[in-house]
C-alpha atoms as a PDB file:
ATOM      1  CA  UNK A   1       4.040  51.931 -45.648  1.00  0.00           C
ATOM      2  CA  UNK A   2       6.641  52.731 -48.398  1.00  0.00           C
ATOM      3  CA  UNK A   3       5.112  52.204 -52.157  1.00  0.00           C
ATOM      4  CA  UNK A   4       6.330  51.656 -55.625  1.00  0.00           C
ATOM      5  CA  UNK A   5       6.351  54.645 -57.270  1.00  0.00           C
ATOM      6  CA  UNK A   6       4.678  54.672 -60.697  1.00  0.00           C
ATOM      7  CA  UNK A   7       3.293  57.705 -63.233  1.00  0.00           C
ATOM      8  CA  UNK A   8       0.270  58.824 -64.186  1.00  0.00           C
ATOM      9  CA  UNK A   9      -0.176  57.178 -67.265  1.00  0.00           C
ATOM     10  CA  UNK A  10       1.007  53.855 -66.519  1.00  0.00           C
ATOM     11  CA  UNK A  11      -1.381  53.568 -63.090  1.00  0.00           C
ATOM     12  CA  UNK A  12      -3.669  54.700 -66.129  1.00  0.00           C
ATOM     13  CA  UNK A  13      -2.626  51.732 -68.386  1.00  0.00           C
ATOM     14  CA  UNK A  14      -2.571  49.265 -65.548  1.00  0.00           C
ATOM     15  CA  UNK A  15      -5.435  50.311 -62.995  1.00  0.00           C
ATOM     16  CA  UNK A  16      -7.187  47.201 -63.114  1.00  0.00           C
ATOM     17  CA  UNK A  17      -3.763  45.222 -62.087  1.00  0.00           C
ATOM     18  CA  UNK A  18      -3.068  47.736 -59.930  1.00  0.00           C
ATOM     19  CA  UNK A  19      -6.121  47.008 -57.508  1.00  0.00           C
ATOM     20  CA  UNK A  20      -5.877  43.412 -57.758  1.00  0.00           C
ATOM     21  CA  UNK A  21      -2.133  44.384 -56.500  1.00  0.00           C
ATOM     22  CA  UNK A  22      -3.459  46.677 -53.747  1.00  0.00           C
ATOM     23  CA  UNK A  23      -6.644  45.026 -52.940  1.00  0.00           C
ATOM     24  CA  UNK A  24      -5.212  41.228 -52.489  1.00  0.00           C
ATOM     25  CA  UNK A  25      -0.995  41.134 -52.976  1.00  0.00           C
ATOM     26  CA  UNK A  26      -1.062  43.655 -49.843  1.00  0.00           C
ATOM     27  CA  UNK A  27       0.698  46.045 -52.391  1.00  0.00           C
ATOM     28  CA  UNK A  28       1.609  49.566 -52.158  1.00  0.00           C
ATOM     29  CA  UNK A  29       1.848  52.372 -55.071  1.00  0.00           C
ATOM     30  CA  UNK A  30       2.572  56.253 -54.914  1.00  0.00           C
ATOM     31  CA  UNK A  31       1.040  57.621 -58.074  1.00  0.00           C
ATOM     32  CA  UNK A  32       2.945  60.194 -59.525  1.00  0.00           C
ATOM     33  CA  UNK A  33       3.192  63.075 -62.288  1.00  0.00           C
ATOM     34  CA  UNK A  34       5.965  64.679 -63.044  1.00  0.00           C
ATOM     35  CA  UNK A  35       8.051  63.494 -60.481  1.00  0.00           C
ATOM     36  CA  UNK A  36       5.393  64.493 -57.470  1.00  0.00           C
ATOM     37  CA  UNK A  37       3.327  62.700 -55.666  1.00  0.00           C
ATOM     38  CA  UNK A  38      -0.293  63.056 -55.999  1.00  0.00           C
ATOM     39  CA  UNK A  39      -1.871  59.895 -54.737  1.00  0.00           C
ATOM     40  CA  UNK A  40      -1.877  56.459 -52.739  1.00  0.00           C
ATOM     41  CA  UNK A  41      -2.977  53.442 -53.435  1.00  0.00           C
ATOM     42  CA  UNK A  42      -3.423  51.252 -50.386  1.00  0.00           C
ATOM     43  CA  UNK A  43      -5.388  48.696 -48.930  1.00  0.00           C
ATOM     44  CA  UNK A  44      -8.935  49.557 -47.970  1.00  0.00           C
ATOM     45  CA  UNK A  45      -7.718  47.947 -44.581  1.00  0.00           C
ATOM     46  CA  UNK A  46      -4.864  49.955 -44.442  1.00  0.00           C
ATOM     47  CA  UNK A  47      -6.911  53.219 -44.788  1.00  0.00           C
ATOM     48  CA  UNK A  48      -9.605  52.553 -42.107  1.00  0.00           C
ATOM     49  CA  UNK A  49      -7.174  51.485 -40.034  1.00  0.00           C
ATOM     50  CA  UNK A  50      -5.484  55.261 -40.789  1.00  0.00           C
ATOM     51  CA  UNK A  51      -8.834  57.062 -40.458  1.00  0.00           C
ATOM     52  CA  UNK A  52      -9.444  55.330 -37.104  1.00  0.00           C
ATOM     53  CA  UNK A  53      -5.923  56.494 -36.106  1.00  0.00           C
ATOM     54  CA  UNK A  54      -6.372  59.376 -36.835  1.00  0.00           C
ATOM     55  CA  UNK A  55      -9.857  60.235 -35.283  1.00  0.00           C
ATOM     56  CA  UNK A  56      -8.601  58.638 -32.044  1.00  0.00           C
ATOM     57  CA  UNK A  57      -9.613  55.207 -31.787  1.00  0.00           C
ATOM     58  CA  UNK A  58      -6.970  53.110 -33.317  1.00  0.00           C
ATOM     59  CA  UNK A  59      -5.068  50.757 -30.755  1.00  0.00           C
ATOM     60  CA  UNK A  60      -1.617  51.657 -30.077  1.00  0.00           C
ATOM     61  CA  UNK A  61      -0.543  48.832 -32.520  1.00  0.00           C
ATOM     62  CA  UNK A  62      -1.134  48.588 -36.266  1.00  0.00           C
ATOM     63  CA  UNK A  63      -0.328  45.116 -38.210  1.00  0.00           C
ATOM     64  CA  UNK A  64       1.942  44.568 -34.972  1.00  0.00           C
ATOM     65  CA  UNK A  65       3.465  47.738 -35.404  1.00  0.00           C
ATOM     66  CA  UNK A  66       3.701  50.140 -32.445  1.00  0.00           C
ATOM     67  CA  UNK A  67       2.229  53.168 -33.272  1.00  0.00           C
ATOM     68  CA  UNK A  68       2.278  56.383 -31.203  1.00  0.00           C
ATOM     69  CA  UNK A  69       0.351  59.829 -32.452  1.00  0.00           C
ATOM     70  CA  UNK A  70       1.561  63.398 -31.170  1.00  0.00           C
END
């Protein structure tokens, strides 16, 4: 789930289109400052389908993806 990276103050300047992005394009963004990560923006699908992955009960496939946990 690779994401457009984009700083702190233009995820700042464009939040709103930023979660329309997210929320209904299917779009990805790593929110950065000074060159580091600090956040994620993904799908609210996309994340409980992470939290159920980890915690144990995901399927073994994700959007048709295989997915395997060690």
């Amino acid at each position: 789930m690779p994401g457009t990276t984009i700083g702190t103050a233009e995820a700042r300047e464009r939040l709103a289109d930023l979660l329309n992005e997210v929320a209904y394009g299917g779009q990805c963004y790593i929110v950065e400052r000074r060159g580091r990560p600090l956040a994620a923006l993904i799908p609210a699908t996309e994340y409980e389908s992470l939290l159920r992955l980890l915690a144990g009960g995901a399927a073994s496939t994700i959007h048709g993806i295989p997915v395997l946990v060690r």
